[in-house]
Protein backbone atom coordinates (compact mmCIF):
# COMPACT_ATOMS: atom_id res chain seq x y z
CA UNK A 1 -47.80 -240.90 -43.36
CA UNK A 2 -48.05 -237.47 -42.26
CA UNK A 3 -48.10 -239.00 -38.71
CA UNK A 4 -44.76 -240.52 -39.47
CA UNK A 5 -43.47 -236.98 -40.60
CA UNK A 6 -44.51 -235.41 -38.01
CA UNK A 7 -42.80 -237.64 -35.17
CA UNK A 8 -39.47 -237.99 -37.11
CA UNK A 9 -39.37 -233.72 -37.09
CA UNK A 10 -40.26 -234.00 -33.31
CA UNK A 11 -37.35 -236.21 -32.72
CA UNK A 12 -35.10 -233.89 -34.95
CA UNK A 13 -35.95 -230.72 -32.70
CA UNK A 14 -35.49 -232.79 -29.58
CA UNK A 15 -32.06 -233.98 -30.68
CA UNK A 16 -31.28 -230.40 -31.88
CA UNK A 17 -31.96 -229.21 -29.13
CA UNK A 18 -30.66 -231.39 -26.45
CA UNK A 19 -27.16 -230.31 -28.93
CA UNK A 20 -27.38 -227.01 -28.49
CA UNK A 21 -27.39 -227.56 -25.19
CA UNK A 22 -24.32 -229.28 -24.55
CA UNK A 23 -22.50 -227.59 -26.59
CA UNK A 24 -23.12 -224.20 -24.10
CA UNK A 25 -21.87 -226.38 -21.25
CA UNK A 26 -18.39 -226.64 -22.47
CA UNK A 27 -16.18 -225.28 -19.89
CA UNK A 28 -13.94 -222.52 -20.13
CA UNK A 29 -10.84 -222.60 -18.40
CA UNK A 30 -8.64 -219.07 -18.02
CA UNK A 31 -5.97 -217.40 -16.02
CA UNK A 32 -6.20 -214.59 -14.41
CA UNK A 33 -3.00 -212.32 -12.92
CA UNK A 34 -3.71 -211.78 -9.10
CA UNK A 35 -0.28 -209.71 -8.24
CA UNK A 36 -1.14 -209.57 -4.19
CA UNK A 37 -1.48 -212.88 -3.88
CA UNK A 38 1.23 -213.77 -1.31
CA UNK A 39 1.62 -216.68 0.43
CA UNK A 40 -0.41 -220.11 0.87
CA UNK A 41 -3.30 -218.40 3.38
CA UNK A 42 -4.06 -216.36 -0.10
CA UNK A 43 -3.79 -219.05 -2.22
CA UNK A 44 -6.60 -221.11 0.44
CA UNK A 45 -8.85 -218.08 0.58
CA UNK A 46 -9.11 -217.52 -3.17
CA UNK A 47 -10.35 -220.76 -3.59
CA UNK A 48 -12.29 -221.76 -0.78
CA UNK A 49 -14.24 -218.33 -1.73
CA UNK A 50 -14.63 -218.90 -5.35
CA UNK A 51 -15.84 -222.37 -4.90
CA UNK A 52 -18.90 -221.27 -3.65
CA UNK A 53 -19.43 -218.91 -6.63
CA UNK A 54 -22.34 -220.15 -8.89
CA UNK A 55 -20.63 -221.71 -12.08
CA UNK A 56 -17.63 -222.08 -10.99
CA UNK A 57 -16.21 -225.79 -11.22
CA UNK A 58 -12.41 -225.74 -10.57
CA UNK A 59 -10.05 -223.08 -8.73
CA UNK A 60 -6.01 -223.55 -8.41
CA UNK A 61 -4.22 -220.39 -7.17
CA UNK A 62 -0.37 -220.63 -8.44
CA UNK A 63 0.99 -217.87 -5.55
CA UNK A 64 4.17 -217.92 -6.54
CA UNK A 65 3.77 -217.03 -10.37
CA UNK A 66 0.68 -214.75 -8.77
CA UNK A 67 -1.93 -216.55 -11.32
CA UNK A 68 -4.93 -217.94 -10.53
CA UNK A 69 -6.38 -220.74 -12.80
CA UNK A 70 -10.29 -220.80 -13.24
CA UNK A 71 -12.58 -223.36 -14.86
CA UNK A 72 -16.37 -222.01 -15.03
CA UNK A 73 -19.39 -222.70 -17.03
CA UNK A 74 -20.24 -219.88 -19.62
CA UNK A 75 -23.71 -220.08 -19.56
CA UNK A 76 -24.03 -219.47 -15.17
CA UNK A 77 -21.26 -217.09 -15.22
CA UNK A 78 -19.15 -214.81 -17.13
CA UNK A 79 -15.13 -213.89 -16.79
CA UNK A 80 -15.95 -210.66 -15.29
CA UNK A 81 -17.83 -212.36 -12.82
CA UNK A 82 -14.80 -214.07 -11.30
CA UNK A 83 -12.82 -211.40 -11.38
CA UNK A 84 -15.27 -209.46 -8.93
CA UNK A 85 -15.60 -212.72 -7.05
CA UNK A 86 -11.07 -212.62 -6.51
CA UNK A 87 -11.44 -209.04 -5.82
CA UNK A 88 -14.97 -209.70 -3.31
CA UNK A 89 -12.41 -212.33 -1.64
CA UNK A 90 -9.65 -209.24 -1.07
CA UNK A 91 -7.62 -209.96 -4.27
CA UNK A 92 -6.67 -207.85 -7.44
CA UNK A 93 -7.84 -209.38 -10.49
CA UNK A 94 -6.32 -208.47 -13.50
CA UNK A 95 -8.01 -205.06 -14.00
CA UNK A 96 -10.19 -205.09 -11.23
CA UNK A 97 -8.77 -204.08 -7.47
CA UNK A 98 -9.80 -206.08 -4.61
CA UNK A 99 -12.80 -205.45 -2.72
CA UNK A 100 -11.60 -202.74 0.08
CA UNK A 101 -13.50 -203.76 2.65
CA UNK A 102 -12.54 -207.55 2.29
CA UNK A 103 -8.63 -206.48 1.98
CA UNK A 104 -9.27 -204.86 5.00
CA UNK A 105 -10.11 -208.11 6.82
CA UNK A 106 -7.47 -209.80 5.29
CA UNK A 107 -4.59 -211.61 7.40
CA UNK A 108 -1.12 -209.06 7.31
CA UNK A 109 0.55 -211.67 6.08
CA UNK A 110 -2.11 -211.21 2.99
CA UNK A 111 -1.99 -207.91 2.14
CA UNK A 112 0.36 -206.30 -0.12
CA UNK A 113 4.36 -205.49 1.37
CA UNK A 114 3.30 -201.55 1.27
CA UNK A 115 0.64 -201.69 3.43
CA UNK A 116 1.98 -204.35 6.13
């Protein structure tokens, strides 16, 4: 009998725990202002760079509204994350200014009206 208990709490933890686990998976999906974001070359660099970023699983860049659309996985990355990665790409990101050595190397056509 106490074998019996026994393997029915081992299944119970497994199940648990296999639970928990999904449940951390659950993507979250967010938008983030990128205001020099200009034309379609942005747009493809954004997320051609941000593909590559560990967690993230889907990337649309709306340059025209100047919003960029993000679907990661909580548990490999965290919001702050991808806004470094849009500003490591040349891009502000909400709060956080683009990587000045990447907006450097960006196309004219890319960088903001002031500084063309």
């Amino acid at each position: 009998m106490k074998k019996i208990a026994l393997l029915i709490m081992m299944i119970g933890g497994f199940a648990w725990s296999a639970n928990a686990q999904l449940q951390q998976k659950k993507p979250v999906t967010v938008k983030i202002a990128t205001p020099t974001v200009q034309c379609e070359q942005c747009k493809k660099r954004i997320e051609d760079y941000m593909k590559g970023e560990e967690g993230i699983s889907k990337v649309t860049v709306d340059y025209k509204r100047k919003i960029t659309t993000i679907t990661y996985l909580p548990n490999r990355t965290n919001l702050d994350n991808v806004k470094t990665g849009i500003a490591n790409a040349g891009y502000d990101a909400d709060d956080i200014k683009a990587n000045e050595d990447s907006y450097k190397a960006l196309p004219t056509c890319c960088k903001k009206p002031a500084d063309q």
